[in-house]
N, C-alpha and C. Protein backbone atom coordinates (compact mmCIF):
# COMPACT_ATOMS: atom_id res chain seq x y z
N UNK A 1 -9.21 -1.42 6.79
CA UNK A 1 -9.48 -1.01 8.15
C UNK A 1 -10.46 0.15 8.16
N UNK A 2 -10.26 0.86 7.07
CA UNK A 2 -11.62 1.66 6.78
C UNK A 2 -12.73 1.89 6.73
N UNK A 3 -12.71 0.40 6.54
CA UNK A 3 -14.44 -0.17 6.65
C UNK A 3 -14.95 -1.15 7.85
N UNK A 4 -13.74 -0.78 8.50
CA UNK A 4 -14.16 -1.11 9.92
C UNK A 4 -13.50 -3.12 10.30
N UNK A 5 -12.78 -3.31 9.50
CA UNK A 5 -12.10 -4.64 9.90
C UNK A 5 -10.76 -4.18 10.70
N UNK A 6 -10.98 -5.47 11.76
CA UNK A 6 -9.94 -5.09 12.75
C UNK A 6 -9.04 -5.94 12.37
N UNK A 7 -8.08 -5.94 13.40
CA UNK A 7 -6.23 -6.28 13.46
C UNK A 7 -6.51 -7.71 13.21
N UNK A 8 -7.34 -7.96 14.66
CA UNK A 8 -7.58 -9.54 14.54
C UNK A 8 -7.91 -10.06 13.26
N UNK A 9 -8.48 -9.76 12.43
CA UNK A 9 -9.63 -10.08 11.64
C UNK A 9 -8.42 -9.83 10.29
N UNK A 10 -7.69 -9.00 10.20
CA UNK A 10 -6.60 -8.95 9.03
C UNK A 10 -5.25 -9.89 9.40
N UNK A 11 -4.91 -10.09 10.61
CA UNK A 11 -3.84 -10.67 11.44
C UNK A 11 -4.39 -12.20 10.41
N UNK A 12 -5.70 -12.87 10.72
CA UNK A 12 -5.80 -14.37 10.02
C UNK A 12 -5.75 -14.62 8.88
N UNK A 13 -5.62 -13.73 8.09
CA UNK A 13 -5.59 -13.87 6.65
C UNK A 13 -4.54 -14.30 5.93
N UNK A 14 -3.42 -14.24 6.38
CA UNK A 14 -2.07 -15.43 6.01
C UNK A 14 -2.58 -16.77 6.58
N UNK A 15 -3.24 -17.15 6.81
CA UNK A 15 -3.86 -18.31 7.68
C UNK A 15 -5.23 -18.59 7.68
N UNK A 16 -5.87 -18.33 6.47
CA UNK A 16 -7.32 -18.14 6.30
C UNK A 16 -7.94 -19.61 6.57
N UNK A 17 -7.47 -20.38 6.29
CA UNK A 17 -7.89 -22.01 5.97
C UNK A 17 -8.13 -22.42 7.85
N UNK A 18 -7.17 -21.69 8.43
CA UNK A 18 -7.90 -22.87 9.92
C UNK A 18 -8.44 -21.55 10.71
N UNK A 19 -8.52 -20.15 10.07
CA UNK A 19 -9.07 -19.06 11.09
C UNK A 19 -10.22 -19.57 11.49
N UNK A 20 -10.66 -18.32 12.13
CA UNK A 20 -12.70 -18.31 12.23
C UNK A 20 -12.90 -16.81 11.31
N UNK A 21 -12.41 -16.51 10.58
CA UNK A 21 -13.32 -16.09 9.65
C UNK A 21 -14.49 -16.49 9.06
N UNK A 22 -15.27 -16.21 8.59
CA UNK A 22 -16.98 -16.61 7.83
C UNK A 22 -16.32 -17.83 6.68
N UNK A 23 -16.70 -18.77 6.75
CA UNK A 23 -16.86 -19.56 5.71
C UNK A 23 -16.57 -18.62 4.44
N UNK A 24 -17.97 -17.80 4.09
CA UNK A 24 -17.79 -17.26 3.04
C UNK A 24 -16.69 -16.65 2.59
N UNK A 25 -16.28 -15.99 3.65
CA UNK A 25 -14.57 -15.26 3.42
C UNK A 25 -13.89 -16.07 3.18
N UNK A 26 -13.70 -16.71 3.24
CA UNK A 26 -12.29 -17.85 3.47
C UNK A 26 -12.80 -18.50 1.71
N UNK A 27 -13.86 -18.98 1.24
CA UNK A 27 -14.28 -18.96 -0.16
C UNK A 27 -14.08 -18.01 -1.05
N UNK A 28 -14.04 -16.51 -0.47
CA UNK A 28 -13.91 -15.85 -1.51
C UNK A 28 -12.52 -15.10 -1.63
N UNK A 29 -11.22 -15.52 -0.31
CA UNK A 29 -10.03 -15.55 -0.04
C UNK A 29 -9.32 -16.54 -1.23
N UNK A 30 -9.37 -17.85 -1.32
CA UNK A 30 -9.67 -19.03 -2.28
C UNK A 30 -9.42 -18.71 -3.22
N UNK A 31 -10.97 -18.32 -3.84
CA UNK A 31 -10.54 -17.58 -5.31
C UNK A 31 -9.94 -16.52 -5.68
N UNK A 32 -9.63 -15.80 -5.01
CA UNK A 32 -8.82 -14.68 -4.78
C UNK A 32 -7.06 -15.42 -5.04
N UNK A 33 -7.04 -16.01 -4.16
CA UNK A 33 -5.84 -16.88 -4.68
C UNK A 33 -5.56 -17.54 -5.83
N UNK A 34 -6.86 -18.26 -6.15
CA UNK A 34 -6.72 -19.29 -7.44
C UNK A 34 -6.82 -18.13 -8.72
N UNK A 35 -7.36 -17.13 -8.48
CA UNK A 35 -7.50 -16.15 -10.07
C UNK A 35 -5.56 -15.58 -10.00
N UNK A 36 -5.23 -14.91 -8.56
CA UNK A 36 -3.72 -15.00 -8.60
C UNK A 36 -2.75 -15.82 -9.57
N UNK A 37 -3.24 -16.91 -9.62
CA UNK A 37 -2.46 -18.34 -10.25
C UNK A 37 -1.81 -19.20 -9.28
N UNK A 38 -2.37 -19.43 -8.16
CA UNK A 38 -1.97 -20.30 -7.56
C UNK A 38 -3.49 -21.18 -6.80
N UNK A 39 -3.40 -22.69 -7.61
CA UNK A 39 -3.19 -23.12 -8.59
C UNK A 39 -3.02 -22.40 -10.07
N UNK A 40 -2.77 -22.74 -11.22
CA UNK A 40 -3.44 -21.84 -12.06
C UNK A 40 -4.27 -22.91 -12.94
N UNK A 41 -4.60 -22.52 -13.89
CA UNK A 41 -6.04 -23.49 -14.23
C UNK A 41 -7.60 -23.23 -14.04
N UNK A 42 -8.64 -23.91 -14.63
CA UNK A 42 -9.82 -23.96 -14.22
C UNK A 42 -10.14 -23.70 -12.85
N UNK A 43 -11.00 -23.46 -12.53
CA UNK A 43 -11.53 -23.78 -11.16
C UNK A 43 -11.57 -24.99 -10.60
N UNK A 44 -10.98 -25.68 -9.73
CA UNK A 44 -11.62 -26.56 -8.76
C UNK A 44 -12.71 -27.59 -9.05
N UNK A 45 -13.33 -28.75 -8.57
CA UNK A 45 -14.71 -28.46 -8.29
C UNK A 45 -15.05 -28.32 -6.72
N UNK A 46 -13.97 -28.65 -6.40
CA UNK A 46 -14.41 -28.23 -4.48
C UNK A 46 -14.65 -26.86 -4.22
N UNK A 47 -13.29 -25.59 -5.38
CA UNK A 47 -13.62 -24.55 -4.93
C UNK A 47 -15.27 -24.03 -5.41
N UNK A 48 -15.23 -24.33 -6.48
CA UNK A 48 -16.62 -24.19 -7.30
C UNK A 48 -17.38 -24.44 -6.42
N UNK A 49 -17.97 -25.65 -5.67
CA UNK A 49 -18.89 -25.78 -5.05
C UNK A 49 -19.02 -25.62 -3.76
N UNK A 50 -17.67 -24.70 -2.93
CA UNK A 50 -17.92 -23.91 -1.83
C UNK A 50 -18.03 -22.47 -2.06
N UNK A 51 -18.02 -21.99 -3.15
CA UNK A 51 -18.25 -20.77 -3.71
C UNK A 51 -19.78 -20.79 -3.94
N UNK A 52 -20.28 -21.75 -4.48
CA UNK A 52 -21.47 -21.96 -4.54
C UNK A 52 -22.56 -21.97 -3.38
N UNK A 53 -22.08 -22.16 -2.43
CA UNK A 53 -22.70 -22.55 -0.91
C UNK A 53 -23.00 -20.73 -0.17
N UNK A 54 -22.44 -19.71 -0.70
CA UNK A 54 -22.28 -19.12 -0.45
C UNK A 54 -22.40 -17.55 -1.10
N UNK A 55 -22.47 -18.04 -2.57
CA UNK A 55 -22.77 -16.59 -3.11
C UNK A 55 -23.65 -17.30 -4.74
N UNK A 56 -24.27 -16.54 -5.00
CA UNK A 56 -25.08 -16.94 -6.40
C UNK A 56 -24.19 -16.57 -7.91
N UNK A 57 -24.63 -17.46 -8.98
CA UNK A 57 -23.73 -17.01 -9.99
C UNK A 57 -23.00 -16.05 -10.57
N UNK A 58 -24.07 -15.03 -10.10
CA UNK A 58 -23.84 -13.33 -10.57
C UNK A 58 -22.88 -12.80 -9.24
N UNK A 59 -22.78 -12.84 -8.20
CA UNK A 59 -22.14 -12.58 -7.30
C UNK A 59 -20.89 -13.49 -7.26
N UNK A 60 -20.59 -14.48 -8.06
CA UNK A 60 -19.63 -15.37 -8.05
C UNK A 60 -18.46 -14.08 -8.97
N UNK A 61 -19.57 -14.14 -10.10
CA UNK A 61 -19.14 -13.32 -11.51
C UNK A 61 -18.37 -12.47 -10.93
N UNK A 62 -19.27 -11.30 -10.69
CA UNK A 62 -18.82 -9.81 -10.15
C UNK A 62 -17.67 -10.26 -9.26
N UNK A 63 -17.18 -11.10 -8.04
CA UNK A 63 -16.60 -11.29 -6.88
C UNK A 63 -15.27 -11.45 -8.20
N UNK A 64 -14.87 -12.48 -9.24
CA UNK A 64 -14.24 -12.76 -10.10
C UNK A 64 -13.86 -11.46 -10.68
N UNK A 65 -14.45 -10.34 -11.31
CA UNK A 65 -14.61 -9.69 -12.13
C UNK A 65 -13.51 -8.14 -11.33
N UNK A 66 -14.23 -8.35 -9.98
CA UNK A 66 -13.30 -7.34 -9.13
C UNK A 66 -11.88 -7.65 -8.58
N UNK A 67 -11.81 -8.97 -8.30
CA UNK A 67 -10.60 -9.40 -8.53
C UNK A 67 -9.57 -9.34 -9.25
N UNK A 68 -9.76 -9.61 -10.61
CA UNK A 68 -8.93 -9.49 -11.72
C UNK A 68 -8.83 -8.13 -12.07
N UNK A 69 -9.57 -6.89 -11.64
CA UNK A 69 -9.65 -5.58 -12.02
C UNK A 69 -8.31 -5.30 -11.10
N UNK A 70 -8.26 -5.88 -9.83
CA UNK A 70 -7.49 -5.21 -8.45
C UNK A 70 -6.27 -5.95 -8.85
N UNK A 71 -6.08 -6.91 -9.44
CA UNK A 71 -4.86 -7.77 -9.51
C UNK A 71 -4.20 -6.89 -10.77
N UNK A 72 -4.63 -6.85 -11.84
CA UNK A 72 -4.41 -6.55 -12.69
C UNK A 72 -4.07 -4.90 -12.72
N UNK A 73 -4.32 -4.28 -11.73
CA UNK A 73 -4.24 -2.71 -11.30
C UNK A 73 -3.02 -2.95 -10.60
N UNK A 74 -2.82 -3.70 -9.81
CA UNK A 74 -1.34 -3.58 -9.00
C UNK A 74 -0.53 -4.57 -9.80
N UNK A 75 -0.38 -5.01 -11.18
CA UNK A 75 0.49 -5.45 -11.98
C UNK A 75 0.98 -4.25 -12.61
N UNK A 76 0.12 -3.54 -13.06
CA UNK A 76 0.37 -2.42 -13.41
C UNK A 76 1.04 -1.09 -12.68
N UNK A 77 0.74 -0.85 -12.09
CA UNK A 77 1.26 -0.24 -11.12
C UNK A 77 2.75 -0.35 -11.05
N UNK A 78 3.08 -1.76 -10.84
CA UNK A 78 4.53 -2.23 -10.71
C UNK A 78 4.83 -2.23 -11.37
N UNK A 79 4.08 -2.16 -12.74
CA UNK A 79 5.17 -2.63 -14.09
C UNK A 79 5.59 -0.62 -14.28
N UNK A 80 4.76 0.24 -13.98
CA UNK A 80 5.00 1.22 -13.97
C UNK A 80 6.13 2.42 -13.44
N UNK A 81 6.15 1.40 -12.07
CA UNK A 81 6.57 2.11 -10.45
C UNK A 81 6.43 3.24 -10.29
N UNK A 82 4.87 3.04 -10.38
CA UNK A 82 3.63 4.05 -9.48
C UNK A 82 3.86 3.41 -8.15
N UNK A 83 3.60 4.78 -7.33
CA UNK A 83 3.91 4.80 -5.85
C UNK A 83 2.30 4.95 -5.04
N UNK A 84 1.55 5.27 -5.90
CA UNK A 84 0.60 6.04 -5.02
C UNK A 84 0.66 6.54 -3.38
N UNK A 85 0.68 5.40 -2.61
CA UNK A 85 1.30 5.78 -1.34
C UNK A 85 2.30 7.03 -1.34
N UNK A 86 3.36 7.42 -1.89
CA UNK A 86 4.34 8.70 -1.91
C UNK A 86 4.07 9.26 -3.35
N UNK A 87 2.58 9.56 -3.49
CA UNK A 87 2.28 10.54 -4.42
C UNK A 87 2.48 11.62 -3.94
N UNK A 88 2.65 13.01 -4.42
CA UNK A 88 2.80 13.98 -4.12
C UNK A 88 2.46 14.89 -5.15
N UNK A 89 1.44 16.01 -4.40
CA UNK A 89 0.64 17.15 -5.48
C UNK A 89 1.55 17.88 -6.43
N UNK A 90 1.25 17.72 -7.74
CA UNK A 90 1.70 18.25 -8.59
C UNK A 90 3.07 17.83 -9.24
N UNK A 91 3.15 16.11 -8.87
CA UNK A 91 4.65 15.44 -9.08
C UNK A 91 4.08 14.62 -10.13
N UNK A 92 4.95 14.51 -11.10
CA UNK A 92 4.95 14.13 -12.61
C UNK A 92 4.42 12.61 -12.56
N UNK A 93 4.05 11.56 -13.61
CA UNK A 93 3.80 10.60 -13.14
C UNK A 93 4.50 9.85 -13.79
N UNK A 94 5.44 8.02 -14.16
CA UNK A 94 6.58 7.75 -14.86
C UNK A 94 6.39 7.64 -15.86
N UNK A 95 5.35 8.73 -16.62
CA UNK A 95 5.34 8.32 -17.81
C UNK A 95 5.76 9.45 -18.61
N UNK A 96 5.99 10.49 -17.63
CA UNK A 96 6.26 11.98 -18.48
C UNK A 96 7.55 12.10 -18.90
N UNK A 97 7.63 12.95 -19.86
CA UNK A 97 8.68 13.14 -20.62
C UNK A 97 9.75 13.79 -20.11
């Protein structure tokens, strides 16, 4: 919301497939899901080639690349039980002794 997306616009995103979000969103929602593991497996070739319609190889990459950084940050997180949200200055973090 920070960057300026509204209610509406976050409200469709449990529901990305029949919103009016941008095509492109809803492609890069998709893989966002499919790197999740749901499916798990290769890519698609439908998703592949609506990903394609829409962003170039290197922007496919990177879009992939930030994904798995953010997924893989809030696995962690949990495997931790880091709060960030109820951080508090100068409070230990679960790893201290």
């Amino acid at each position: 919301m920070r960057k300026g997306l509204s209610d509406e616009k976050l409200s469709q995103l449990s529901d990305y497939r029949t919103s009016d979000l941008p095509d492109s969103w809803k492609a890069a929602i998709a893989l966002s899901e499919h790197l999740a593991g749901a499916p798990k497996g290769p890519l698609p070739a439908t998703l592949d080639a609506e990903l394609k319609l829409h962003y170039s190889a290197s922007e496919i990459l990177r879009l992939g690349a930030l994904l798995a950084v953010g997924s893989g940050w809030q696995r962690m997180i949990e495997a931790f039980g880091i709060r960030p949200d109820h951080y508090d200055d100068g409070q230990a973090g679960p790893w201290a002794d």
